[in-house]
Protein backbone atom coordinates (compact mmCIF):
# COMPACT_ATOMS: atom_id res chain seq x y z
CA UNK A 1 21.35 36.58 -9.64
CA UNK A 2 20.86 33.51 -7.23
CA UNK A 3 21.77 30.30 -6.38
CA UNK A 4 19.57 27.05 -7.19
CA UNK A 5 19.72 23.90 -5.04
CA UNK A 6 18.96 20.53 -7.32
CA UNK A 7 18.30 18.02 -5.94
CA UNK A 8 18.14 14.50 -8.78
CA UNK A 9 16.61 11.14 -7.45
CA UNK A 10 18.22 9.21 -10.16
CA UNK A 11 18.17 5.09 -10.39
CA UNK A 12 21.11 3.68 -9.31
CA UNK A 13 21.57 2.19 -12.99
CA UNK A 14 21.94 5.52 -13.78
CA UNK A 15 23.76 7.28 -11.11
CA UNK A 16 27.15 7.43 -13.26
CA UNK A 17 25.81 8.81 -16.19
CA UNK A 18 24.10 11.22 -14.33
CA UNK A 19 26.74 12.51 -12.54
CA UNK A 20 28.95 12.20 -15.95
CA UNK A 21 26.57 14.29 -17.43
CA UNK A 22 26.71 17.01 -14.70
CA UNK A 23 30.26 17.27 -14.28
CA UNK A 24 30.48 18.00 -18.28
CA UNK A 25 27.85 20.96 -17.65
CA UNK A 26 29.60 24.62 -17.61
CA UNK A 27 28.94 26.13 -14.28
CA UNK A 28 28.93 23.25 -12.20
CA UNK A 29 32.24 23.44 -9.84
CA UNK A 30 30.85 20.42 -7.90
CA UNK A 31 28.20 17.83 -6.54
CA UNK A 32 27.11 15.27 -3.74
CA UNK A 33 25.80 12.50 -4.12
CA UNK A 34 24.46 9.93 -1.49
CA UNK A 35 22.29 6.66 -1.70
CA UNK A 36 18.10 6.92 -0.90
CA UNK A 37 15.06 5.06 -0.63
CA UNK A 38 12.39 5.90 -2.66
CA UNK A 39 8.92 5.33 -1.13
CA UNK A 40 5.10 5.90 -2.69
CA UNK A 41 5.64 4.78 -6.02
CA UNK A 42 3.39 2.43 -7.72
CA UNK A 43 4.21 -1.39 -6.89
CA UNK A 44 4.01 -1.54 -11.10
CA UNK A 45 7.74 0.42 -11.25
CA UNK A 46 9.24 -1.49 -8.44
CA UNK A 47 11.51 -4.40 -8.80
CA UNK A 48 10.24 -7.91 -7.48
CA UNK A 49 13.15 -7.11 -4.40
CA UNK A 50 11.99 -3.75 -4.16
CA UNK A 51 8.46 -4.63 -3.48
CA UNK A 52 9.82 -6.26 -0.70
CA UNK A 53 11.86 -4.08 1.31
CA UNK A 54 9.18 -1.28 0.32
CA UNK A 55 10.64 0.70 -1.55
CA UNK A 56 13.11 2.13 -4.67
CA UNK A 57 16.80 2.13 -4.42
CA UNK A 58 17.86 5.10 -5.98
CA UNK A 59 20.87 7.79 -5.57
CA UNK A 60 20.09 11.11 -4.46
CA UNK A 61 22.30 14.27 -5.85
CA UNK A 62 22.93 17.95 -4.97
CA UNK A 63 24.22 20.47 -7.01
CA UNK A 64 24.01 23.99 -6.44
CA UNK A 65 23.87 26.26 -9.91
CA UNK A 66 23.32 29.96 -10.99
CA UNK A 67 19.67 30.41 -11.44
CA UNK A 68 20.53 31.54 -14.64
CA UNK A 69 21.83 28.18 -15.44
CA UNK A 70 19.02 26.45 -13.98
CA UNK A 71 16.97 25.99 -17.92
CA UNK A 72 19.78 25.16 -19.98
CA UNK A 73 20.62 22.45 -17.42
CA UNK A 74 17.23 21.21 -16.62
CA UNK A 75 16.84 21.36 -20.58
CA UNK A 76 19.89 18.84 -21.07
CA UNK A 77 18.69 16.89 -18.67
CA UNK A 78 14.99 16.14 -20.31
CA UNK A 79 16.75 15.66 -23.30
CA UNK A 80 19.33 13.13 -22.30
CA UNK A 81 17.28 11.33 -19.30
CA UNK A 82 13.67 11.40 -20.60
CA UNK A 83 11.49 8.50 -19.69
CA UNK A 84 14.11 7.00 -17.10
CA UNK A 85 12.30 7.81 -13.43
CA UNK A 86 14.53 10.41 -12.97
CA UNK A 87 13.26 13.50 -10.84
CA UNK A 88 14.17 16.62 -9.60
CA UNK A 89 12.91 19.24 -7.66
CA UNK A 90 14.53 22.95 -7.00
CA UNK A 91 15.24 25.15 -3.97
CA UNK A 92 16.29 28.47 -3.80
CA UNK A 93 19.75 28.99 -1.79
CA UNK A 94 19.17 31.71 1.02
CA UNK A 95 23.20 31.63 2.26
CA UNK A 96 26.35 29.23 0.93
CA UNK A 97 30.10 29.67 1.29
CA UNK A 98 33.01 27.88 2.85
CA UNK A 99 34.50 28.14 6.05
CA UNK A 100 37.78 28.59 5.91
């Protein structure tokens, strides 16, 4: 089996709960987190400041999972995030470790 990079674009609103959510999934030993612009989405989902600077302010995370993991977690996370803008995409994981 393999390792799966995910990466969230979650709304800062819900950047705790997201990362609440994570940290009570088995399998996950730890994540990063870091803030992003979000750019390209329709003026109708921005904010009235947004639409000024041009774009979303959102929080990007990284978690790295078991691909076996990867549709029980995605799963849990349609269920308990559905309809709130937040996205995902997966990568596969070539090489990880830790120097040491």
């Amino acid at each position: 089996m393999s390792d799966i990079l995910i990466t969230l674009l979650t709304p800062r609103a819900l950047e705790e709960s997201v990362v609440n959510a994570l940290l009570r999934a088995d399998g996950i030993a730890f994540l990063s987190s870091t803030p992003a612009a979000l750019h390209g989405l329709p003026a109708e989902t921005l904010t009235q400041s947004e639409q000024v600077l041009g774009h979303a302010r959102a929080t990007e995370v990284r978690l790295v999972v078991n691909d076996a993991r990867i549709s029980t977690l995605l799963s849990s996370l349609q269920k308990d995030f559905a309809g709130s803008g937040l996205r995902y995409w997966t990568t596969p994981v070539l090489d990880s470790g830790e120097f040491k």
